[in-house]
Structures are given as structure tokens and as C-alpha cells.
C-alpha atoms as a PDB file:
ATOM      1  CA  UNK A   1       7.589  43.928 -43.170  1.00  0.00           C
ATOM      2  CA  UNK A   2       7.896  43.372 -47.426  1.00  0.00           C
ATOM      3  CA  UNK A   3       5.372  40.835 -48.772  1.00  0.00           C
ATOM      4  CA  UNK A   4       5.859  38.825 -51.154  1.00  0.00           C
ATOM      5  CA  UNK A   5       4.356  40.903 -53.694  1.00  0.00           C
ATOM      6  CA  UNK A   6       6.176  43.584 -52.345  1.00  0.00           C
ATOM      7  CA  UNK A   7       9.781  42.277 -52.808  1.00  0.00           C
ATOM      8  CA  UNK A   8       8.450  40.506 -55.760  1.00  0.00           C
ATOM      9  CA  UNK A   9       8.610  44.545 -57.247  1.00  0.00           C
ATOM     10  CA  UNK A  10      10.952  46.087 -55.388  1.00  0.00           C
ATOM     11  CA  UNK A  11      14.515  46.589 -56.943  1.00  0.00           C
ATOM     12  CA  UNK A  12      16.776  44.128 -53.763  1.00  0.00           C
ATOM     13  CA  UNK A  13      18.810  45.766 -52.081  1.00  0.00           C
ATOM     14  CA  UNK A  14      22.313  45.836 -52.911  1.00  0.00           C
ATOM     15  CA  UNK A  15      24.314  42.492 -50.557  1.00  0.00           C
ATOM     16  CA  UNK A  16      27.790  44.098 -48.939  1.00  0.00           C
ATOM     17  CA  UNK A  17      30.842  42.262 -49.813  1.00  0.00           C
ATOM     18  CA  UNK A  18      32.587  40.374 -52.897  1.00  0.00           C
ATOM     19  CA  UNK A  19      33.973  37.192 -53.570  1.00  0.00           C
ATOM     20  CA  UNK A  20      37.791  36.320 -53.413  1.00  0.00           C
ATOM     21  CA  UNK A  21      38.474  34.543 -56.695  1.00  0.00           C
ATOM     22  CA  UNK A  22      42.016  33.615 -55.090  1.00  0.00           C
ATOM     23  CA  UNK A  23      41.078  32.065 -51.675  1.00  0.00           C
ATOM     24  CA  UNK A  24      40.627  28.281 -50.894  1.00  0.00           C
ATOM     25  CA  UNK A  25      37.377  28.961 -49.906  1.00  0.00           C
ATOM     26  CA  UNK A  26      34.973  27.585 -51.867  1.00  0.00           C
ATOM     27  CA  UNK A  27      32.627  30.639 -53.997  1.00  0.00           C
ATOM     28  CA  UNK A  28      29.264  29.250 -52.831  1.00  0.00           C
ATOM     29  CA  UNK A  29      30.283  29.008 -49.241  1.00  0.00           C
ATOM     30  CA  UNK A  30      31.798  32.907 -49.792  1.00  0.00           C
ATOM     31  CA  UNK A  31      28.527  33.804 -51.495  1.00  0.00           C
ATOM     32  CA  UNK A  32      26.352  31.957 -48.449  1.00  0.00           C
ATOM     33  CA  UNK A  33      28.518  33.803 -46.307  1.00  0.00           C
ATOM     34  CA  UNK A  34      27.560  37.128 -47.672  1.00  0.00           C
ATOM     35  CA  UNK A  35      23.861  36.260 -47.884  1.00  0.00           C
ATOM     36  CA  UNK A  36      23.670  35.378 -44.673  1.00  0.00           C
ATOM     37  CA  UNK A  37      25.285  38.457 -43.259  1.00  0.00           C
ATOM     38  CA  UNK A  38      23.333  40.589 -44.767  1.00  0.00           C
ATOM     39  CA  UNK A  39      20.196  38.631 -43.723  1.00  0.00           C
ATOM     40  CA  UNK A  40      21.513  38.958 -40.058  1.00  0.00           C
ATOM     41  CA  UNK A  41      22.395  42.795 -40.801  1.00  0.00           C
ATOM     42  CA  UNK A  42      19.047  43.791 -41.893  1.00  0.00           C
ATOM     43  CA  UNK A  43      20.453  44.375 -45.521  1.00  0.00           C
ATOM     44  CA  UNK A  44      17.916  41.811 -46.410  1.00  0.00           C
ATOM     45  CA  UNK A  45      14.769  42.346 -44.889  1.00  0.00           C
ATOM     46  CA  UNK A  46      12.581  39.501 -43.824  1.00  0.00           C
ATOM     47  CA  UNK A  47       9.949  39.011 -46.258  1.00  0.00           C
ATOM     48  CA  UNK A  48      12.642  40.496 -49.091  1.00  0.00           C
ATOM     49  CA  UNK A  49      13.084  39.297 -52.074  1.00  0.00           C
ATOM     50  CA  UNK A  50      16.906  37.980 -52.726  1.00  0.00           C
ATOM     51  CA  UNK A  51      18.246  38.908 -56.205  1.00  0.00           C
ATOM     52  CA  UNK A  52      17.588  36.234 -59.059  1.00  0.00           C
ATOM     53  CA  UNK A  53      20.445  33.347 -59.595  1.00  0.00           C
ATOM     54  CA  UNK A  54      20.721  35.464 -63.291  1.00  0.00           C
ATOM     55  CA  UNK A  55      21.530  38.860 -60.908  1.00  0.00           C
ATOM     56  CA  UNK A  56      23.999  36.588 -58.470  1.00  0.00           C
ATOM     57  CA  UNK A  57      26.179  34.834 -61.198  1.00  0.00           C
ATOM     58  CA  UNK A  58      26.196  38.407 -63.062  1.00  0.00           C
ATOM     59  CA  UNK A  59      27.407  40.051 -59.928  1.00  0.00           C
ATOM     60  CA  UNK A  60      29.834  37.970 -58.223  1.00  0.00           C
ATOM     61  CA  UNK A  61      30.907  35.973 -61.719  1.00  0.00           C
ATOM     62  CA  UNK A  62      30.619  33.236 -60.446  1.00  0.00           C
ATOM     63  CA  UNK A  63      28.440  30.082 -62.727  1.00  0.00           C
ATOM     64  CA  UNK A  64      24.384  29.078 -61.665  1.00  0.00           C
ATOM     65  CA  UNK A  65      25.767  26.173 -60.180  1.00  0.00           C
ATOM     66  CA  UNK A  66      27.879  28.051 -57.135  1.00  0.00           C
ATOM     67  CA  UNK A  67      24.441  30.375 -56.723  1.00  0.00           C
ATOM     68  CA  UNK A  68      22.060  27.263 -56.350  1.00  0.00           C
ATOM     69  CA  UNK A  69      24.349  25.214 -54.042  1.00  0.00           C
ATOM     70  CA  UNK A  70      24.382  28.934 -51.748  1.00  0.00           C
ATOM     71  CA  UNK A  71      20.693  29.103 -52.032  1.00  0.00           C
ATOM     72  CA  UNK A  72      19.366  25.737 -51.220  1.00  0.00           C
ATOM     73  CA  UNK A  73      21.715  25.668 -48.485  1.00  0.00           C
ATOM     74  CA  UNK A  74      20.079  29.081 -47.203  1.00  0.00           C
ATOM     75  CA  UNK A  75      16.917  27.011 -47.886  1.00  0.00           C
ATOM     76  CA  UNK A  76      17.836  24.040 -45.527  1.00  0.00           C
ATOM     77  CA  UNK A  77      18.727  26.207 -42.709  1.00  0.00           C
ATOM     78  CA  UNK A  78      15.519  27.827 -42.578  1.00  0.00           C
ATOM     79  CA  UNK A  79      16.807  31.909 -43.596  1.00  0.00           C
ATOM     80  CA  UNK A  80      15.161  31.936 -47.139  1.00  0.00           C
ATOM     81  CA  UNK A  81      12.097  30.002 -48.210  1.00  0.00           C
ATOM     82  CA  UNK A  82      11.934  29.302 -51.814  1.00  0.00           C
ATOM     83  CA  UNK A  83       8.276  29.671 -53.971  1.00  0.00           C
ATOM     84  CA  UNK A  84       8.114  28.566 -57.539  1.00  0.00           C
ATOM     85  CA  UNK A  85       7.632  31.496 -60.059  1.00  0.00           C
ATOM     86  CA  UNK A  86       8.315  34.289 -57.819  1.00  0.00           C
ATOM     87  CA  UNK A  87      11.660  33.624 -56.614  1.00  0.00           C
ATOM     88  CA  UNK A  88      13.216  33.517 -53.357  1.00  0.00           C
ATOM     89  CA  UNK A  89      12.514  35.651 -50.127  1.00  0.00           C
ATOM     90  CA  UNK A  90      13.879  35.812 -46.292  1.00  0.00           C
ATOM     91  CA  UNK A  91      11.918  34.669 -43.973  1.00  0.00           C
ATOM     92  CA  UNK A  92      10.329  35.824 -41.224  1.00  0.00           C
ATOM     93  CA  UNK A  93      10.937  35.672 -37.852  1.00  0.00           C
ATOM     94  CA  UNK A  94       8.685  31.972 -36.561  1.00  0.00           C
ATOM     95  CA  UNK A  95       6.722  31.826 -33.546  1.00  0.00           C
ATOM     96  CA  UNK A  96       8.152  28.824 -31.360  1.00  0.00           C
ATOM     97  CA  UNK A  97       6.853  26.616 -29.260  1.00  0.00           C
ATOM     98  CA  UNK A  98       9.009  24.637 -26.514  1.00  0.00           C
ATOM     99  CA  UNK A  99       8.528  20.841 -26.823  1.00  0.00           C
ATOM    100  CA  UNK A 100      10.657  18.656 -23.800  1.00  0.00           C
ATOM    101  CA  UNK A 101      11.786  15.407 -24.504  1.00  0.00           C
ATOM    102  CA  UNK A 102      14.448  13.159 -23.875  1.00  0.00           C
ATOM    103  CA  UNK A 103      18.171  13.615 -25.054  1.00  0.00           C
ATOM    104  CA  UNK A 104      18.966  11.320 -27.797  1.00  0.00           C
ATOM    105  CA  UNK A 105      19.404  10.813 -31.695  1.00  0.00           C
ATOM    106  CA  UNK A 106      17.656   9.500 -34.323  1.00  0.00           C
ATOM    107  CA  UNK A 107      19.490   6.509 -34.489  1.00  0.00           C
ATOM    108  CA  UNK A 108      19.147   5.867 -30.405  1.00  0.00           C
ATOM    109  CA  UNK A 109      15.366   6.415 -30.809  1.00  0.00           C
ATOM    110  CA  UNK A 110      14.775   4.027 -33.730  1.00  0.00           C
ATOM    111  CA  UNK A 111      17.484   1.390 -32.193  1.00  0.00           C
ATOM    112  CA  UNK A 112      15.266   1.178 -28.686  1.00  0.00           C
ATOM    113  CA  UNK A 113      12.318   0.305 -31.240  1.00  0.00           C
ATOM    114  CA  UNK A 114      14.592  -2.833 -32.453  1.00  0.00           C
ATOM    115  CA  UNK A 115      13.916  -0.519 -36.264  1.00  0.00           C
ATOM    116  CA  UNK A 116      17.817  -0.391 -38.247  1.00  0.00           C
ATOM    117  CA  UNK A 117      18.472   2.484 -40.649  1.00  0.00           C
ATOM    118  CA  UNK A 118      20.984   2.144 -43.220  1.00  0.00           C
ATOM    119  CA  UNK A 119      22.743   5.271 -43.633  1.00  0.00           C
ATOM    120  CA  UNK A 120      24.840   6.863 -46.902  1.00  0.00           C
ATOM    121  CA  UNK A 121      27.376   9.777 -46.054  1.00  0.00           C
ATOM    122  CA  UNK A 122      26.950  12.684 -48.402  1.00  0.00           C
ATOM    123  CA  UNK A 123      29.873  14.991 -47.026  1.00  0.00           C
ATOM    124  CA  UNK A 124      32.375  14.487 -44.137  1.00  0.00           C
ATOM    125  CA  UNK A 125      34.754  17.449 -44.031  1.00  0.00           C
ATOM    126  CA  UNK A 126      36.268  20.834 -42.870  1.00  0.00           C
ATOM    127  CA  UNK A 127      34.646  24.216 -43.866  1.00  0.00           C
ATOM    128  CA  UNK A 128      34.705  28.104 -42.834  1.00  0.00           C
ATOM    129  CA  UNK A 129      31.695  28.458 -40.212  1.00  0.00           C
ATOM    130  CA  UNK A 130      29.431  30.262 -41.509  1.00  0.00           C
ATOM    131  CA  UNK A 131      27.969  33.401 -39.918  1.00  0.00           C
ATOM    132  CA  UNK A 132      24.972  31.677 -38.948  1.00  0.00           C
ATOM    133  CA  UNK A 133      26.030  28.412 -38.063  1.00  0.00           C
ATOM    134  CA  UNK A 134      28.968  30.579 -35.581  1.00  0.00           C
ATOM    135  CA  UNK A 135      26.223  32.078 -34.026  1.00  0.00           C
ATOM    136  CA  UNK A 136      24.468  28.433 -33.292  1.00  0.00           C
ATOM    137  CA  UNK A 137      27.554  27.400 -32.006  1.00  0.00           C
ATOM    138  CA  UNK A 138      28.907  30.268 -30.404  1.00  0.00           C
ATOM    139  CA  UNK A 139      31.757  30.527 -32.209  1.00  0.00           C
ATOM    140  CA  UNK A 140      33.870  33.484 -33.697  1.00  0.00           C
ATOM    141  CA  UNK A 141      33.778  33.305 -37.428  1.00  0.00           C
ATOM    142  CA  UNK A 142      38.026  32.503 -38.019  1.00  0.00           C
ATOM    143  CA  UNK A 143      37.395  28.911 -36.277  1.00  0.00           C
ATOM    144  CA  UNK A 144      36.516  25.841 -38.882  1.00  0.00           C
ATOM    145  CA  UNK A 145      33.656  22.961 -38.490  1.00  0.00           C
ATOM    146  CA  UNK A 146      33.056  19.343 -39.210  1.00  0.00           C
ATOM    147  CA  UNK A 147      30.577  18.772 -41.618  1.00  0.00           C
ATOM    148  CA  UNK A 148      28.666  15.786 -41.653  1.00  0.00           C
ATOM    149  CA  UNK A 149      25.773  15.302 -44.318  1.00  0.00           C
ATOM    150  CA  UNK A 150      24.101  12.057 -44.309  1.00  0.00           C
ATOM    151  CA  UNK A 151      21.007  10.845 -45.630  1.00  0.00           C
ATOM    152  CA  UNK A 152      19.385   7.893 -43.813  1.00  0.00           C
ATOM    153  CA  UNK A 153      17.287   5.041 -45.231  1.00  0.00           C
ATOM    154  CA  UNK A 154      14.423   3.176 -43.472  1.00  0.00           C
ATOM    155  CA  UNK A 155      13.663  -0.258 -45.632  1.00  0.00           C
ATOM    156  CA  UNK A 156      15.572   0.759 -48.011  1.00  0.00           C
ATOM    157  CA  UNK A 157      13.618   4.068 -48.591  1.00  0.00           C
ATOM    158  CA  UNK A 158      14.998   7.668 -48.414  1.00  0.00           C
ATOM    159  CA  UNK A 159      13.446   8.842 -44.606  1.00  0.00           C
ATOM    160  CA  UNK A 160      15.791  11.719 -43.887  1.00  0.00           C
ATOM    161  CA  UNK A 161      18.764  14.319 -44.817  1.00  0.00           C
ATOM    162  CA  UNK A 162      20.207  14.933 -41.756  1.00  0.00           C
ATOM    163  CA  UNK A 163      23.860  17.973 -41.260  1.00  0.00           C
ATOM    164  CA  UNK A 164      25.496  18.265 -38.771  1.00  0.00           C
ATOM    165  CA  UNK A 165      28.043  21.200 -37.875  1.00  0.00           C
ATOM    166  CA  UNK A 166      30.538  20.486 -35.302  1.00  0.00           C
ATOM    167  CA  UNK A 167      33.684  22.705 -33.400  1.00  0.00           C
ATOM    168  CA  UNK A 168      36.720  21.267 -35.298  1.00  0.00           C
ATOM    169  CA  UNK A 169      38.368  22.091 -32.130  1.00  0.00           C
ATOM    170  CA  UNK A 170      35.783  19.116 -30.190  1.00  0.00           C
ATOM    171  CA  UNK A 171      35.147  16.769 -33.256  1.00  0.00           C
ATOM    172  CA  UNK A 172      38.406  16.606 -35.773  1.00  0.00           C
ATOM    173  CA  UNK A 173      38.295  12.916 -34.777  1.00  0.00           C
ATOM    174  CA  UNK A 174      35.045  12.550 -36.501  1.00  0.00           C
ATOM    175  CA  UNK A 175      37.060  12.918 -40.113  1.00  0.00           C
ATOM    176  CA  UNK A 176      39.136   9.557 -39.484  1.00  0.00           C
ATOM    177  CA  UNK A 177      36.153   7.486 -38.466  1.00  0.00           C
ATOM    178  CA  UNK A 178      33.148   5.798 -40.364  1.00  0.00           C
ATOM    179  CA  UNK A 179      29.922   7.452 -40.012  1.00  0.00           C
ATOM    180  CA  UNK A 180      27.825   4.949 -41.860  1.00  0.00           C
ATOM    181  CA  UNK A 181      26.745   3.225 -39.058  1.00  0.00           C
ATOM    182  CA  UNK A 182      27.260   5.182 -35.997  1.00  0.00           C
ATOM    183  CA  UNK A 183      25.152   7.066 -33.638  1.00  0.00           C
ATOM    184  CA  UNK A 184      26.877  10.668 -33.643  1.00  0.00           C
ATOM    185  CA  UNK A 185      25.670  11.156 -30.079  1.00  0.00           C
ATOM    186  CA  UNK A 186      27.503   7.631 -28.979  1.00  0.00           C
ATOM    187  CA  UNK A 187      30.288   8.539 -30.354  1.00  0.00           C
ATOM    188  CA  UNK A 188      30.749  12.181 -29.157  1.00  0.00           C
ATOM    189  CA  UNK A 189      30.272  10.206 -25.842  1.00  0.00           C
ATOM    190  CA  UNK A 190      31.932   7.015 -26.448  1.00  0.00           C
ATOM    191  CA  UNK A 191      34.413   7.830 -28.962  1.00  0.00           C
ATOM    192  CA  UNK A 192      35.640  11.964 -28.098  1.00  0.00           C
ATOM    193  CA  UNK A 193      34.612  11.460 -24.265  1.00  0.00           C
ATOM    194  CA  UNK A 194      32.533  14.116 -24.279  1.00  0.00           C
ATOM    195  CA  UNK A 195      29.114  14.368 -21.879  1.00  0.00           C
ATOM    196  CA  UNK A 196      25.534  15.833 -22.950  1.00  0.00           C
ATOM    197  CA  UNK A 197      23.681  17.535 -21.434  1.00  0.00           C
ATOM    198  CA  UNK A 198      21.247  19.508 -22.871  1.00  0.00           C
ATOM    199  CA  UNK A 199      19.813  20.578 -25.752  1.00  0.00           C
ATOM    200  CA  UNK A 200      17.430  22.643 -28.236  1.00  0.00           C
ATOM    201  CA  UNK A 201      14.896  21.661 -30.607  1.00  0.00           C
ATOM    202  CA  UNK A 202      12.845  23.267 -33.115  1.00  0.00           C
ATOM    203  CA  UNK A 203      10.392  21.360 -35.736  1.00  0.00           C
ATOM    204  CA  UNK A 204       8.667  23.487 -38.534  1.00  0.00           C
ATOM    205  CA  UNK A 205       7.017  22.824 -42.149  1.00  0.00           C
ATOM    206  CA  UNK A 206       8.642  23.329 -45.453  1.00  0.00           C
ATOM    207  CA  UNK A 207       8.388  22.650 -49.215  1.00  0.00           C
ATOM    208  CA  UNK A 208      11.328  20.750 -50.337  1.00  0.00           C
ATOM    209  CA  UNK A 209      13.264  22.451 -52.667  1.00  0.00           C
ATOM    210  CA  UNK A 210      15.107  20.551 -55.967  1.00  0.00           C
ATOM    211  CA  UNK A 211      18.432  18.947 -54.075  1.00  0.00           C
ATOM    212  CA  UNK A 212      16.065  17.860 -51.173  1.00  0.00           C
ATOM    213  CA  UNK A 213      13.513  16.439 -53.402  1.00  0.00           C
ATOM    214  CA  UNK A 214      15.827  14.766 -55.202  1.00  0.00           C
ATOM    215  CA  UNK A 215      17.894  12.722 -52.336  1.00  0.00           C
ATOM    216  CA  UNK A 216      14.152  12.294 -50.418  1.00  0.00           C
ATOM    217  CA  UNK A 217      12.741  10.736 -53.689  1.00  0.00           C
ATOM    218  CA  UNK A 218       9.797  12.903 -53.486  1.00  0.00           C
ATOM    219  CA  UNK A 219       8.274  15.230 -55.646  1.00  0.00           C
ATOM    220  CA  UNK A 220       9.960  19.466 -55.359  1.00  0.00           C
ATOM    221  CA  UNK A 221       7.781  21.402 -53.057  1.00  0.00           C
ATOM    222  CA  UNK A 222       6.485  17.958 -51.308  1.00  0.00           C
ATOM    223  CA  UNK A 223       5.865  18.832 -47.434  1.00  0.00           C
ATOM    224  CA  UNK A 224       8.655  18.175 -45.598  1.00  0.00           C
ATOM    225  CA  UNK A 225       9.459  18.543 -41.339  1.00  0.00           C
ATOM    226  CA  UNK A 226      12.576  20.035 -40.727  1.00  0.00           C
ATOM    227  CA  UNK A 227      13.853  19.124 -37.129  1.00  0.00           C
ATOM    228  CA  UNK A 228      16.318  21.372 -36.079  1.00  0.00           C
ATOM    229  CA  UNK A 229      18.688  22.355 -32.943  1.00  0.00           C
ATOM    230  CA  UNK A 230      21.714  22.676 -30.668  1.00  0.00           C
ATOM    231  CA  UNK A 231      22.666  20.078 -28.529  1.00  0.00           C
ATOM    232  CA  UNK A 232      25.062  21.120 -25.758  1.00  0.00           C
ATOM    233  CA  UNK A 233      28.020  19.279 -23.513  1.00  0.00           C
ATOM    234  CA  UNK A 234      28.267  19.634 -19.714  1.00  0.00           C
ATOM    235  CA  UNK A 235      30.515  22.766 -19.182  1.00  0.00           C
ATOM    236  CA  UNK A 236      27.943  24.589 -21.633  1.00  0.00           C
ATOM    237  CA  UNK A 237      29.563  24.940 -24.783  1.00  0.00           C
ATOM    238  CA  UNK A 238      27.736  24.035 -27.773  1.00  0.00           C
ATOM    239  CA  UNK A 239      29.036  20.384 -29.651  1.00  0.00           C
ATOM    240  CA  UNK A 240      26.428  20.537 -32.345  1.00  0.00           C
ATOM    241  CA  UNK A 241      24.137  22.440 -35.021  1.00  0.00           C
ATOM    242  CA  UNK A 242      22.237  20.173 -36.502  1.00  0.00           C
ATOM    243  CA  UNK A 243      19.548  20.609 -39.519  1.00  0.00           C
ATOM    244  CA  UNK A 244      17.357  17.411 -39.944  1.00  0.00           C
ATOM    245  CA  UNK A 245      14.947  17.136 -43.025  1.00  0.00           C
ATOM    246  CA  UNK A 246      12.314  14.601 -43.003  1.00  0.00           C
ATOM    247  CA  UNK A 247       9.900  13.079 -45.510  1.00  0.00           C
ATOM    248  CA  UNK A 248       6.604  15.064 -44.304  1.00  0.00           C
ATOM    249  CA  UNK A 249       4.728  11.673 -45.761  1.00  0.00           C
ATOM    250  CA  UNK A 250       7.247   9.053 -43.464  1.00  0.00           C
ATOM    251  CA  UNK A 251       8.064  10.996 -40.640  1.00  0.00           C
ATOM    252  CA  UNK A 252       5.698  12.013 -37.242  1.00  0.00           C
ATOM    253  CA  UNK A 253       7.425  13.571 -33.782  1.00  0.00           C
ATOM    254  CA  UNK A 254       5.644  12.445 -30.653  1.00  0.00           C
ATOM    255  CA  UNK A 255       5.928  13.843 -26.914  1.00  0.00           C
ATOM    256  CA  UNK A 256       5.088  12.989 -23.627  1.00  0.00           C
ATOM    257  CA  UNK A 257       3.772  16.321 -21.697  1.00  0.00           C
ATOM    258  CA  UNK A 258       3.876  16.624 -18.119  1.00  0.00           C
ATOM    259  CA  UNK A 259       1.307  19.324 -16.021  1.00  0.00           C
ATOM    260  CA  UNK A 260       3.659  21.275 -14.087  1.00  0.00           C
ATOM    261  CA  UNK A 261       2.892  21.593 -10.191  1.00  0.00           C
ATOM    262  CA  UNK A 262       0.760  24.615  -9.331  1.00  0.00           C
ATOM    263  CA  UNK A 263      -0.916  25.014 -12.421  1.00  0.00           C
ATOM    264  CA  UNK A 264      -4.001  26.820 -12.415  1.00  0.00           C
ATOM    265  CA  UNK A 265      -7.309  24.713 -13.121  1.00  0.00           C
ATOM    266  CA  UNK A 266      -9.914  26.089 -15.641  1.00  0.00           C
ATOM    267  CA  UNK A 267     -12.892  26.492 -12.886  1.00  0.00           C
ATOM    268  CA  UNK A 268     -10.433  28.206 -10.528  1.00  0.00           C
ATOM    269  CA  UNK A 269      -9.678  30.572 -13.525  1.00  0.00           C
ATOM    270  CA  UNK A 270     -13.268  31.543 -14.451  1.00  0.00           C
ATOM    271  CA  UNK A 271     -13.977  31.760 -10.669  1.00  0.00           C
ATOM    272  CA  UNK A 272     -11.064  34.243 -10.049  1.00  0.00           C
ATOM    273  CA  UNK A 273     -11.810  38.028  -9.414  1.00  0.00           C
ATOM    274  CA  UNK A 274     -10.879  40.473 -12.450  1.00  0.00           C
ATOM    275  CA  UNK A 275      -8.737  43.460 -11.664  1.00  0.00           C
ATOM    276  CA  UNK A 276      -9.880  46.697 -12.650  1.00  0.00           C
END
């Protein structure tokens, strides 16, 4: 595995693929698309450094601002990890620890608590999925998603950035209704009729980077907790990917932990026979 003084002088390796000047598809979401393949490839080793925004708009043609908005989105889904004056590098592989709790939102959570957050949508549409976000969701890479990018206030005060990426085929609804004030859990249930059941959660440390720090009102590389995971319907399939980023100074995640039956007990441990 590269350091980061390793990729730091290493020449990158070179990223498969080119961008389509004539498709509809946006050029950062093409560029994200290639970075992320070649992340998942092994083109881009974890711990490698990715080539400077200078190298990216000089290879693709394509201006700073397409190479940023393809890099901090990298960023916020946790495949790159960005470090002032050296550039930016994949990251490696986390070590994960499984934390149970109950089913429900943000907004469910802080509603039992009689606590109101005001909410302002960033982006409600259809994209491409990307390769990583098919693979969260299980789908092939020719279906489309529902975007939804919202950033949430608590007393008037930036709290969170919250995305979510949904099947177009389960949530093209979604795009007709207001999401400035709704639960996206009620309404997959209340509004699309669909039932949860299950789902996936991951919390880890970052440093936000400049778009981050700039809708969380906090300073760049600030500590934030990024709460992350699938949640899943009934019959299986995936509904949602969804990337949450939290003021590291606002936010805290409790849970309730339960012994499980049969557990081993510390004196009956040290008291057991060791096997030669």
C-alpha cells in the first residue's frame, strides 16, 4: 500500500476512459465516473495519489470547475480524502464496526424529541448512477437515480448536508413533491407505499473539504461525522444510498447495546483451559 509520501512522488497512474464532449451527461459526473472506476479497478491504488485538478482539466479539457465538483463529490462519498498541500489520495480500505439501532431518519429521531429542523433543498433531480453508487444500490450502471441534496438547519444553524440516491424506477414520484419539510422515510412509506425493513449504517471522521465547509458554516478541514448507509425495502432490494455530513462540533450518535444470550463472562474466560 502507497503512502502518502509515496504517491505524493510517484508519477499517477494513467485513469482509463475519456469524456464525451457531445453527450447530455454532465463532464464532472463523466469525469467522477471514470475516477471512480478506476478506484474500484485497482487503477488507483488506495493510498494513491489522484492527478492534480491542473493534470485533470489538461487531460480531459474540461475547466477547474467540472474537476472540483468530481473531486469533492469523491470526497463526500468517502473514496478520496483530501489533505491541504499535498493533494488528493484514495483511501484505504476502513475497519468497521457494526452499531444496531432502530430504523428511522433524522427527521423521525429529532421529531420524537418535539426538536423541528428547517430544511433547504440543494438538488432534486435525475442523474447517470454512478459506478459506486450502482454498486450501493445494486443496480446495473444504464438505470438513472433521484438525487436529493438537502442541507438541514437546527435553530436556524447549518447542522447537516445530507444526499440521498434513489432507483428512479422506486422514487420518480419524489421529483413532483416538496422535500422541504418531509421525512424521506414517511414518504417512501406513506407517499410511494413502500415498506422498510432494514438497513446499513456506517459513521466515520473527516475534514471538511471547501463546498462542505462552506454550506456547514465552519471553517475547511473542521472535523466533521459522516453518517452513511443503505436502507433496504421488504422484498430486499435496496431504496436508498444515503451520505449524511454532520457538523463534528453539533452533532453526537448514541446507541443502546444489548449483551447477547450466551456470552462468555470474563472469569469464565480466564478460568478456561488453553489448547495446546
Amino acid at each position: 500500500m502507497l503512502s502518502l509520501q509515496d504517491g505524493a512522488e510517484r508519477e499517477p497512474r494513467t485513469i482509463p476512459g475519456t469524456i464525451d464532449k457531445a453527450s447530455p451527461v454532465p463532464y464532472y459526473y463523466q469525469l467522477l465516473q471514470l475516477l471512480e472506476r478506476a478506484i474500484a479497478s485497482g487503477a488507483l491504488a488506495p493510498g494513491e495519489k489522484i492527478p492534480t485538478e491542473a493534470v485533470l482539466c489538461a487531460r480531459y479539457k474540461v475547466s477547474r470547475t467540472v474537476v472540483r465538483q468530481a473531486l469533492s463529490d469523491l470526497d463526500r462519498t468517502g473514496l478520496v480524502t483530501r489533505h491541504k498541500g499535498k493533494g488528493t489520495f484514495v483511501t484505504s480500505p476502513k475497519v468497521s464496526e457494526f452499531v444496531a439501532q432502530s430504523l428511522t431518519s433524522l427527521h423521525e429521531d429529532l421529531s420524537a424529541r418535539g426538536v423541528r429542523l428547517e430544511t433547504k433543498v440543494l438538488r432534486l433531480e435525475v442523474e447517470p448512477v454512478s459506478p459506486h453508487v450502482a454498486q450501493m444500490l445494486e443496480l446495473p450502471e444504464s438505470e438513472q437515480i433521484v438525487l436529493l441534496e438537502r442541507l438541514r438547519f437546527l435553530g436556524g444553524e447549518p447542522l447537516v448536508v445530507t444526499t440521498a440516491h434513489m432507483p428512479y424506477s422506486l422514487c420518480a414520484p419524489i421529483l413532483d413533491l416538496d422535500m422541504s419539510d418531509r421525512s424521506l422515510f414517511e414518504t417512501y412509506e406513506g407517499e410511494l407505499g413502500h415498506k422498510l425493513h432494514r438497513g446499513t449504517r456506517a459513521i466515520e471522521a473527516r475534514a471538511a473539504d471547501a463546498e462542505v465547509a462552506q454550506q456547514l458554516g465552519v471553517a475547511e478541514g473542521a472535523p466533521v461525522l459522516v453518517f452513511s448507509g443503505v436502507t433496504y425495502l421488504e422484498d430486499g432490494r435496496p431504496i436508498e444510498y444515503f451520505v449524511g455530513v454532520h457538523r463534528g462540533d453539533r452533532s453526537r450518535f448514541e446507541t443502546e447495546l444489548f449483551r447477547p444470550p450466551g456470552a462468555v463472562d470474563a472469569e469464565s474466560a480466564r478460568a478456561a483451559p488453553v489448547a495446546s
